[in-house]
C-alpha atoms as a PDB file:
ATOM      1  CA  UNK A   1      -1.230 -84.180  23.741  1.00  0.00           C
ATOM      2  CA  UNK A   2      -1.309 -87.194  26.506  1.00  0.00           C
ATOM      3  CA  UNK A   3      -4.798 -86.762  26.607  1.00  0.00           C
ATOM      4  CA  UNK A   4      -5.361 -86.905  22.936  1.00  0.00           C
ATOM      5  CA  UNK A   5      -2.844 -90.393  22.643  1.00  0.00           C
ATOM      6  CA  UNK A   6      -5.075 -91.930  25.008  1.00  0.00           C
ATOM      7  CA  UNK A   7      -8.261 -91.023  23.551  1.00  0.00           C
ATOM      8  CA  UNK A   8      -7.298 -90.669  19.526  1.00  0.00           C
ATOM      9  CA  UNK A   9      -8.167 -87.284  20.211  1.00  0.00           C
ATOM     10  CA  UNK A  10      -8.084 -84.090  22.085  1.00  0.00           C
ATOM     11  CA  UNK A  11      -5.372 -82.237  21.602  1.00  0.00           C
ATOM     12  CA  UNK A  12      -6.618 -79.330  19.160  1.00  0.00           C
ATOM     13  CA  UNK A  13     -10.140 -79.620  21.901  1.00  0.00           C
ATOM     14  CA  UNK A  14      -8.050 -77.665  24.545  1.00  0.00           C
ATOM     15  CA  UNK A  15      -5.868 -75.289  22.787  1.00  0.00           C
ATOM     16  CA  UNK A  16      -7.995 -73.534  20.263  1.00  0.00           C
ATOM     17  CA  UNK A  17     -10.797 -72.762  22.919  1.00  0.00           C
ATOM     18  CA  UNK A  18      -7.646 -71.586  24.789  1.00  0.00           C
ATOM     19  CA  UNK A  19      -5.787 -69.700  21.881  1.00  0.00           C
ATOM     20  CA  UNK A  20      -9.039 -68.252  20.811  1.00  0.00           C
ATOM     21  CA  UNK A  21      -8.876 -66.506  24.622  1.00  0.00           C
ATOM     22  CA  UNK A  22      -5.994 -64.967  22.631  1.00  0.00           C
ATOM     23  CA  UNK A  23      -5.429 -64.687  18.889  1.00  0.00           C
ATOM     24  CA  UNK A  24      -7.756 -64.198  16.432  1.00  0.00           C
ATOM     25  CA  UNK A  25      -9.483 -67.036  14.913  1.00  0.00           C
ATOM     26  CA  UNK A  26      -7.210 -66.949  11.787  1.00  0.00           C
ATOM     27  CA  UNK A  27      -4.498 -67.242  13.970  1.00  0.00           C
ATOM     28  CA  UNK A  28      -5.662 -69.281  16.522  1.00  0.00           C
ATOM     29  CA  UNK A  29      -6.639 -72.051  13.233  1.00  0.00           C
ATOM     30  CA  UNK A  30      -3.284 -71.988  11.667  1.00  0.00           C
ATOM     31  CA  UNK A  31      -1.284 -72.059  15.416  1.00  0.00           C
ATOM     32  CA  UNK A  32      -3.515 -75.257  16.518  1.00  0.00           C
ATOM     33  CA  UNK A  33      -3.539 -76.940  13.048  1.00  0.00           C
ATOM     34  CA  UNK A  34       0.166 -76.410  13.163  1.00  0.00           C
ATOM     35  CA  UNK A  35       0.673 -78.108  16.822  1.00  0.00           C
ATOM     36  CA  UNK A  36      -1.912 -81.206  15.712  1.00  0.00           C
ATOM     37  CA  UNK A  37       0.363 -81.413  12.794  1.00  0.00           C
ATOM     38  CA  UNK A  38       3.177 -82.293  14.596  1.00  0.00           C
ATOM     39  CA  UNK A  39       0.942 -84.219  17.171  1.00  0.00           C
ATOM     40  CA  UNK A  40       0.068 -86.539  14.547  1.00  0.00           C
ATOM     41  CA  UNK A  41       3.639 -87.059  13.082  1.00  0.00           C
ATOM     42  CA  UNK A  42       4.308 -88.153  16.865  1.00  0.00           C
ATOM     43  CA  UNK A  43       1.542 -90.773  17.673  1.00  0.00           C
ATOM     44  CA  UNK A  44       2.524 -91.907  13.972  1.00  0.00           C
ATOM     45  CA  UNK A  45       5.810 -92.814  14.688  1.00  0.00           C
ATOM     46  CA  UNK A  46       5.155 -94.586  18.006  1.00  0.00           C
ATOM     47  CA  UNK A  47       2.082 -96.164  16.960  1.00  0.00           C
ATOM     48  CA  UNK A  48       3.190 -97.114  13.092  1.00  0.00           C
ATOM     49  CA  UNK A  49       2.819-100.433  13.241  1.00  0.00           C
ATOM     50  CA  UNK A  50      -1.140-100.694  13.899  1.00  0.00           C
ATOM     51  CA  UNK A  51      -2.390 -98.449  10.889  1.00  0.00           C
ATOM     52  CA  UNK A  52      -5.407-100.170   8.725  1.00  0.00           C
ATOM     53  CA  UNK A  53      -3.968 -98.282   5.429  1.00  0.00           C
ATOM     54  CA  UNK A  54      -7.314 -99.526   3.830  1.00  0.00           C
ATOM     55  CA  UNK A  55      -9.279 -97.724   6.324  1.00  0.00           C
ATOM     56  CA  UNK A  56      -7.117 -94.517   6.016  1.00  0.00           C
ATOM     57  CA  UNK A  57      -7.977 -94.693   2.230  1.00  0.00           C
ATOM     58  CA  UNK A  58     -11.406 -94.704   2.634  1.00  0.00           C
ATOM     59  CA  UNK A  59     -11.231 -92.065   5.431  1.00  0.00           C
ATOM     60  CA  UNK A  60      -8.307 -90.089   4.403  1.00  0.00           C
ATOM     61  CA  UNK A  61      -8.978 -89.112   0.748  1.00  0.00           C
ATOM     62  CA  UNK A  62     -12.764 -87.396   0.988  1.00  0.00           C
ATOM     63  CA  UNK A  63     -11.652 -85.890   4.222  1.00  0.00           C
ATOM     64  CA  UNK A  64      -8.942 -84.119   2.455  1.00  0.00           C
ATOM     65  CA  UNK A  65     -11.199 -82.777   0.093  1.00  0.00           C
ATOM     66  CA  UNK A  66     -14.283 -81.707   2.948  1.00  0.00           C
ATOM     67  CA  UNK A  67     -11.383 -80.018   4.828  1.00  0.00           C
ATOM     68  CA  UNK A  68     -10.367 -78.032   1.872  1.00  0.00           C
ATOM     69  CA  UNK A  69     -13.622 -77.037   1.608  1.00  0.00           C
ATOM     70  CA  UNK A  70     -14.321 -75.984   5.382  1.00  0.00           C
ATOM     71  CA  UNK A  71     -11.085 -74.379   5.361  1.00  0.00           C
ATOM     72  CA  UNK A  72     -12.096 -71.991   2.427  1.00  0.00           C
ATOM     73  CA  UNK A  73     -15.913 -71.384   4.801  1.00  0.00           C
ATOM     74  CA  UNK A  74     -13.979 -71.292   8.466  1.00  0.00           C
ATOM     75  CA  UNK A  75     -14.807 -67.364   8.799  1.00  0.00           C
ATOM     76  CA  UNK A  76     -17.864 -67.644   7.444  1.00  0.00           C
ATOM     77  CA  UNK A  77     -19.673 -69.254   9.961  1.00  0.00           C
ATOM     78  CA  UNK A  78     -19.830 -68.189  13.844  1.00  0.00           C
ATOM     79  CA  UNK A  79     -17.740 -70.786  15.453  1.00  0.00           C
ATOM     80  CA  UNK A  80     -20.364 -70.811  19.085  1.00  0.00           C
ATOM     81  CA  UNK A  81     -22.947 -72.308  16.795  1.00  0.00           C
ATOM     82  CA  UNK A  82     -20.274 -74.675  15.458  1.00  0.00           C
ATOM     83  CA  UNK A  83     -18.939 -75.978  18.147  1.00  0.00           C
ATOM     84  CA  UNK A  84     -22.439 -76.478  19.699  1.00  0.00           C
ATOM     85  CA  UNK A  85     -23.947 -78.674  16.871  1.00  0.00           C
ATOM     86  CA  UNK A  86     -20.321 -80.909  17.305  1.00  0.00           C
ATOM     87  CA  UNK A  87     -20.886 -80.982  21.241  1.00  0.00           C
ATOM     88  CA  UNK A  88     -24.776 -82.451  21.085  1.00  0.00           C
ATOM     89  CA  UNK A  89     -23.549 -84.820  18.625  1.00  0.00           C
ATOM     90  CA  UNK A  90     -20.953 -85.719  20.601  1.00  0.00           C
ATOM     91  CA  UNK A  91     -22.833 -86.192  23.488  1.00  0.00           C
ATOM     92  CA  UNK A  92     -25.850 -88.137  21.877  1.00  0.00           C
ATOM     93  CA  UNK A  93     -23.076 -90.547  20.506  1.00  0.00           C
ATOM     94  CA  UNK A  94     -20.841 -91.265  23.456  1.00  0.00           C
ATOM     95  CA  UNK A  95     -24.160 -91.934  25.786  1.00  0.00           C
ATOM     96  CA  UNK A  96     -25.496 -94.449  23.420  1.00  0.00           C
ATOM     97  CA  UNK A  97     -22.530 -95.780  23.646  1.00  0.00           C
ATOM     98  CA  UNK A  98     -22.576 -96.305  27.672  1.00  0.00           C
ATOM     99  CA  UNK A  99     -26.364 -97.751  27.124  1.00  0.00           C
ATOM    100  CA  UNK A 100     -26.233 -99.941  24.250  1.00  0.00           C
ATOM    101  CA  UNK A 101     -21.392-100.746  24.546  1.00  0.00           C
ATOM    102  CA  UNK A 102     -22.258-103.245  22.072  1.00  0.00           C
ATOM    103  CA  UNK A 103     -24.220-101.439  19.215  1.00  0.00           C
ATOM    104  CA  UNK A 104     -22.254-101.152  16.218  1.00  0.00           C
ATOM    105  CA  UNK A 105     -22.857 -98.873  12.758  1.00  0.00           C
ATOM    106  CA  UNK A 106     -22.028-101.556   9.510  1.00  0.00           C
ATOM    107  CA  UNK A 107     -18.521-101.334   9.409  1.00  0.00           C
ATOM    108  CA  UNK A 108     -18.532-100.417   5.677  1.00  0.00           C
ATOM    109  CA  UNK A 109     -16.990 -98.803   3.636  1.00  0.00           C
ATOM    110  CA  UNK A 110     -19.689 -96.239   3.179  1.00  0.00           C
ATOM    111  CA  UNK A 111     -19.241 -95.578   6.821  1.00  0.00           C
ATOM    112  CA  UNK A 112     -15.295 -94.439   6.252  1.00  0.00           C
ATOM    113  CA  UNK A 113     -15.978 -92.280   3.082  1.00  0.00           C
ATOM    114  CA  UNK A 114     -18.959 -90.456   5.014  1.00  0.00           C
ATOM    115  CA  UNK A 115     -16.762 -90.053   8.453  1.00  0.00           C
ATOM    116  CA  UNK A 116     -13.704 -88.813   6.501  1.00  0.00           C
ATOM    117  CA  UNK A 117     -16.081 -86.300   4.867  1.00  0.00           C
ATOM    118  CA  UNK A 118     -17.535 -85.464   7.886  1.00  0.00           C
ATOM    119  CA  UNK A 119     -14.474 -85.539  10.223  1.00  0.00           C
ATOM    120  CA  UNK A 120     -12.977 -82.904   7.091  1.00  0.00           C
ATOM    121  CA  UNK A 121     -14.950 -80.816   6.966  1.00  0.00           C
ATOM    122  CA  UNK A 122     -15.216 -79.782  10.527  1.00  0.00           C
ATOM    123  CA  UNK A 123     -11.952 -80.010  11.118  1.00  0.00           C
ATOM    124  CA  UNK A 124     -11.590 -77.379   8.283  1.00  0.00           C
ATOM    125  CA  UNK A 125     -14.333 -75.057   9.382  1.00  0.00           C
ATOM    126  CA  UNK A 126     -13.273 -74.752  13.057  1.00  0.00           C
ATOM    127  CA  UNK A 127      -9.900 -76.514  13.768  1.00  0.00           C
ATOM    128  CA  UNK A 128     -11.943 -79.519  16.349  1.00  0.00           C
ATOM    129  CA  UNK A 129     -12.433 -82.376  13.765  1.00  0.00           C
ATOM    130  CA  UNK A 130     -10.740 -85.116  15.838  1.00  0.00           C
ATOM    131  CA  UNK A 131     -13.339 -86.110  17.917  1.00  0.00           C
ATOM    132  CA  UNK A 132     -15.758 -86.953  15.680  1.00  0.00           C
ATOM    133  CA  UNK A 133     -13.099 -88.344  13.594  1.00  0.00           C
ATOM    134  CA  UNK A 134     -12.423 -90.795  16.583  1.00  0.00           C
ATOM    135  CA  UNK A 135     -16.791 -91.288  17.195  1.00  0.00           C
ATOM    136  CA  UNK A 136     -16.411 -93.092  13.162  1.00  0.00           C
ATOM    137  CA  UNK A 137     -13.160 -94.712  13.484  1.00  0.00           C
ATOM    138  CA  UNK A 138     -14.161 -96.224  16.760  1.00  0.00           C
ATOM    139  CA  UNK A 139     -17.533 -97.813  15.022  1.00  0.00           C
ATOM    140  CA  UNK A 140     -14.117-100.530  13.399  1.00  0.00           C
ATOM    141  CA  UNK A 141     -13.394-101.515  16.797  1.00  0.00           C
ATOM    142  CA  UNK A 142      -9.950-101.825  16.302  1.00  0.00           C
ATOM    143  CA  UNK A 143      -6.960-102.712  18.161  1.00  0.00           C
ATOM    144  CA  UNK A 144      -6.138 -99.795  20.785  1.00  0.00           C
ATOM    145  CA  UNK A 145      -2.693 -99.140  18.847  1.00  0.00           C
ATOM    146  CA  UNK A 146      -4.192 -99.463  15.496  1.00  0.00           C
ATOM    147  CA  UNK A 147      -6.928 -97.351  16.452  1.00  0.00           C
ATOM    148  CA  UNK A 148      -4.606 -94.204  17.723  1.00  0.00           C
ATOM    149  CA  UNK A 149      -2.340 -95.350  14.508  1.00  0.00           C
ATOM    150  CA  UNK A 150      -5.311 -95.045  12.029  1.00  0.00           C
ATOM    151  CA  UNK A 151      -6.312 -91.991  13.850  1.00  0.00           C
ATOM    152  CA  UNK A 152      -3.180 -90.019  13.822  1.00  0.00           C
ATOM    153  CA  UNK A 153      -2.549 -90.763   9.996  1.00  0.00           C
ATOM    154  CA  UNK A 154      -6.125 -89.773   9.353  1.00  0.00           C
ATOM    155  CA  UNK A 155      -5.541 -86.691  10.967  1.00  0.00           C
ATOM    156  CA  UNK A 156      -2.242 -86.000   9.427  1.00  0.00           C
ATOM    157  CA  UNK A 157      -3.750 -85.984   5.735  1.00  0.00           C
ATOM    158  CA  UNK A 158      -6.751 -83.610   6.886  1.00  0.00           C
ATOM    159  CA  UNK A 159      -4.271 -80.947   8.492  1.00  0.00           C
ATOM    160  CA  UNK A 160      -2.028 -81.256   5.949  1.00  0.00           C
ATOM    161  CA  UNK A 161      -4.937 -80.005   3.844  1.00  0.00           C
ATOM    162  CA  UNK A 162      -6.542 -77.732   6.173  1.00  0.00           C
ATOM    163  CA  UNK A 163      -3.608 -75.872   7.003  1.00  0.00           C
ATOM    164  CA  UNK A 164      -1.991 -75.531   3.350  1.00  0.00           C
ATOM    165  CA  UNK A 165      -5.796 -73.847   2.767  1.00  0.00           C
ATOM    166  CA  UNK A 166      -5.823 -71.480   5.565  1.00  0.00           C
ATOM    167  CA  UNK A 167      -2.494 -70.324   3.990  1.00  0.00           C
ATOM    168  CA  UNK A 168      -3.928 -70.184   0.678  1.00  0.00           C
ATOM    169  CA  UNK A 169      -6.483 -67.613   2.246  1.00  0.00           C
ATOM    170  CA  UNK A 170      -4.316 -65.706   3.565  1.00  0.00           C
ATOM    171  CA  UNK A 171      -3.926 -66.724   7.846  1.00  0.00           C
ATOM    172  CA  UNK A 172      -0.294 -65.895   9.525  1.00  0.00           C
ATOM    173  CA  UNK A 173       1.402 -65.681  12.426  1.00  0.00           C
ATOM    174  CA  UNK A 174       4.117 -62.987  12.907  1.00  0.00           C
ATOM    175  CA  UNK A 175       7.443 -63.773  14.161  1.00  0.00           C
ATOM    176  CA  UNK A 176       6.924 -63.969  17.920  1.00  0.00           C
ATOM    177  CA  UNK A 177       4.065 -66.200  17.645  1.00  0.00           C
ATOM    178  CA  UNK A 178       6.064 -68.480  15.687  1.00  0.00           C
ATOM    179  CA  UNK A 179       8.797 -68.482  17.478  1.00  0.00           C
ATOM    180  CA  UNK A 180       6.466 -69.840  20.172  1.00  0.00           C
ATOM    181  CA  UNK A 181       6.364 -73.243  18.111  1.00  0.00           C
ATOM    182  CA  UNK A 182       9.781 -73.731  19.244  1.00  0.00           C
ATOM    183  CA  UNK A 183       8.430 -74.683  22.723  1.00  0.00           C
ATOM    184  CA  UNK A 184       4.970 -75.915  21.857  1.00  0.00           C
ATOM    185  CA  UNK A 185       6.092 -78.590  19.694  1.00  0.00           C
ATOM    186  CA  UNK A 186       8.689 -80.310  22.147  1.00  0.00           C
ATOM    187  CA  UNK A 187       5.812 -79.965  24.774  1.00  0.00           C
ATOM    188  CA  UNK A 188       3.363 -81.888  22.398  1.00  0.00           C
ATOM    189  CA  UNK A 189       5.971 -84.748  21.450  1.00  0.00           C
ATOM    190  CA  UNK A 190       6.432 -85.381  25.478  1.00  0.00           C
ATOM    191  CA  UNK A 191       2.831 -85.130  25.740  1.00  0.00           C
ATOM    192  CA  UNK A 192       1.974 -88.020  23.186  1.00  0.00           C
ATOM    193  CA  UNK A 193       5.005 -90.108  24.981  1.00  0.00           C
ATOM    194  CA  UNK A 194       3.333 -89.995  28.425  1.00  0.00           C
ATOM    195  CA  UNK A 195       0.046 -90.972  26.677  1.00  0.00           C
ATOM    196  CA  UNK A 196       1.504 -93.669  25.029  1.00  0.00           C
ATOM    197  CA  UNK A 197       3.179 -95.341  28.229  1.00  0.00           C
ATOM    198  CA  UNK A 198      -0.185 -94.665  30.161  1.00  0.00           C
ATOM    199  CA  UNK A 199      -1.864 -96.473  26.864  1.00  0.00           C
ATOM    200  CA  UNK A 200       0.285 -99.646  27.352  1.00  0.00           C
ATOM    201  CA  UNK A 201      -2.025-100.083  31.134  1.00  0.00           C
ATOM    202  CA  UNK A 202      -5.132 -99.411  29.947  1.00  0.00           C
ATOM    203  CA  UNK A 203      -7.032-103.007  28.811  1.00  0.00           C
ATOM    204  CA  UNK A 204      -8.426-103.289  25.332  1.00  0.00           C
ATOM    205  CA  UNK A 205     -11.836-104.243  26.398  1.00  0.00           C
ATOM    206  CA  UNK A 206     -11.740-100.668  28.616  1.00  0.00           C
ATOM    207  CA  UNK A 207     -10.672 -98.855  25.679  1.00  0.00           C
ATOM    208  CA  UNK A 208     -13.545 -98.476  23.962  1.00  0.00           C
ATOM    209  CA  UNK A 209     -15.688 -96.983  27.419  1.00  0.00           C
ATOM    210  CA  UNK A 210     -13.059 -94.698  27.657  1.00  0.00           C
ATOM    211  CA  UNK A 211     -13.027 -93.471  23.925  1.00  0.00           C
ATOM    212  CA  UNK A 212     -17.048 -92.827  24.900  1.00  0.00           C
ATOM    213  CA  UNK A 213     -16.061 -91.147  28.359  1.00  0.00           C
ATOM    214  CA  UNK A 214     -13.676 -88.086  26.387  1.00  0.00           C
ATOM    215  CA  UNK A 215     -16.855 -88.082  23.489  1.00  0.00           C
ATOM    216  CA  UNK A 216     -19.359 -87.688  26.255  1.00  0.00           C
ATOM    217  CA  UNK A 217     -17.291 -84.521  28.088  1.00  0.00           C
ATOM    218  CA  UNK A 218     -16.152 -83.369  25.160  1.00  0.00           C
ATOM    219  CA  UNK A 219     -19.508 -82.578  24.097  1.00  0.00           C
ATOM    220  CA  UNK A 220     -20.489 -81.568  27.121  1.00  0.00           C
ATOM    221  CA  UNK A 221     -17.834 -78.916  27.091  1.00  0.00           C
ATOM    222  CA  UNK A 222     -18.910 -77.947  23.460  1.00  0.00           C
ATOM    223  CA  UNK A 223     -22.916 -77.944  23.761  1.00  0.00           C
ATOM    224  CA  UNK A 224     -22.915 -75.863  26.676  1.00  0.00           C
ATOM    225  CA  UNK A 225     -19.443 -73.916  26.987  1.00  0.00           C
ATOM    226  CA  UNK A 226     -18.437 -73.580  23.513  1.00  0.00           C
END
């Protein structure tokens, strides 16, 4: 979670790989999307002030519907080949970033509407949207707070959708698992707080190199350990 303040993203990179040592990918889906849940309603209420609501309109309402969508396909698809298209991506995106720090796609709103759609869908399909959701909302370079702000409420709509879906078809947890939430939650509130107070150090011109830095290994981790 202090990870995933600092770099809009993160937090549902490094438990579902980890859960998925575990629980079964139904399980493993709903118990992540469950923790990001909550991860979001944290960074939302200590980063309120800084969301672009017109961005998050534009974002927000197709990748509600691509979510729905890739949460109805999630076991359809083997999530290694997933996860490896998302990591070379990743990593194509974050090192053109480090080459050319002051390329920038048209900041449109064509740009928002595809990202959401994008950002939904995988998100729905294996439970790891956020970091491309951050590779399109950092394109707007926005304000550091605004950007974990716009970021957060994006990703509250999508889970919201996602994880009503995986419901819908039929994932659950039994009772011990859930119980489990009663210490993973706390955990992921204190997690976003020390990101936040490590945020307040970090200068805004750095921000965006170290957005591209978590892309870059990110990928990494997906193209070649997924």
């Amino acid at each position: 979670s202090a990870i995933g303040t600092i770099a809009g993203f993160g937090t549902a990179t490094i438990v579902v790989p980890i859960f998925l040592l575990i629980f079964p990918l139904p399980q493993t889906l709903l118990l992540g999307g469950i923790i990001h849940w909550f991860n979001d309603l944290a960074r939302l209420g200590l980063f309120r002030a800084g969301i672009c609501w017109t961005l998050i309109a534009a974002f927000g309402i197709p990748g509600i519907l691509a979510a729905i969508v890739g949460a109805r396909m999630a076991f359809l698809f083997p999530m290694d080949v997933v996860v490896r298209a998302i990591g070379a991506v990743l990593v194509i995106y974050g090192g053109f970033l480090f080459w050319r720090p002051r390329f920038q796609i048209p900041q449109r709103a064509g740009t928002a509407i595809a990202g959401g759609a994008l950002s939904g869908f995988l998100a729905g399909v294996s439970g790891i949207g956020g970091a491309v959701r951050s590779a399109v909302l950092s394109v707007f370079d926005l304000p550091k707070a605004a950007f974990i702000a716009t970021v957060a409420a994006a990703g509250f709509l999508i889970d919201t959708a996602r994880l009503a879906t995986y419901v819908w078809s039929g994932a659950a947890m039994d009772r011990a698992l859930a119980e489990n939430l009663l210490f993973y939650i706390p955990a992921s509130f204190a997690g976003v707080w020390i990101g936040e107070r490590i945020l307040r150090h970090i200068p805004q011109e750095r921000f965006r190199f170290i957005v591209a830095a978590f892309l870059v290994l990110v990928g990494i981790k997906f193209a070649f350990f997924p």
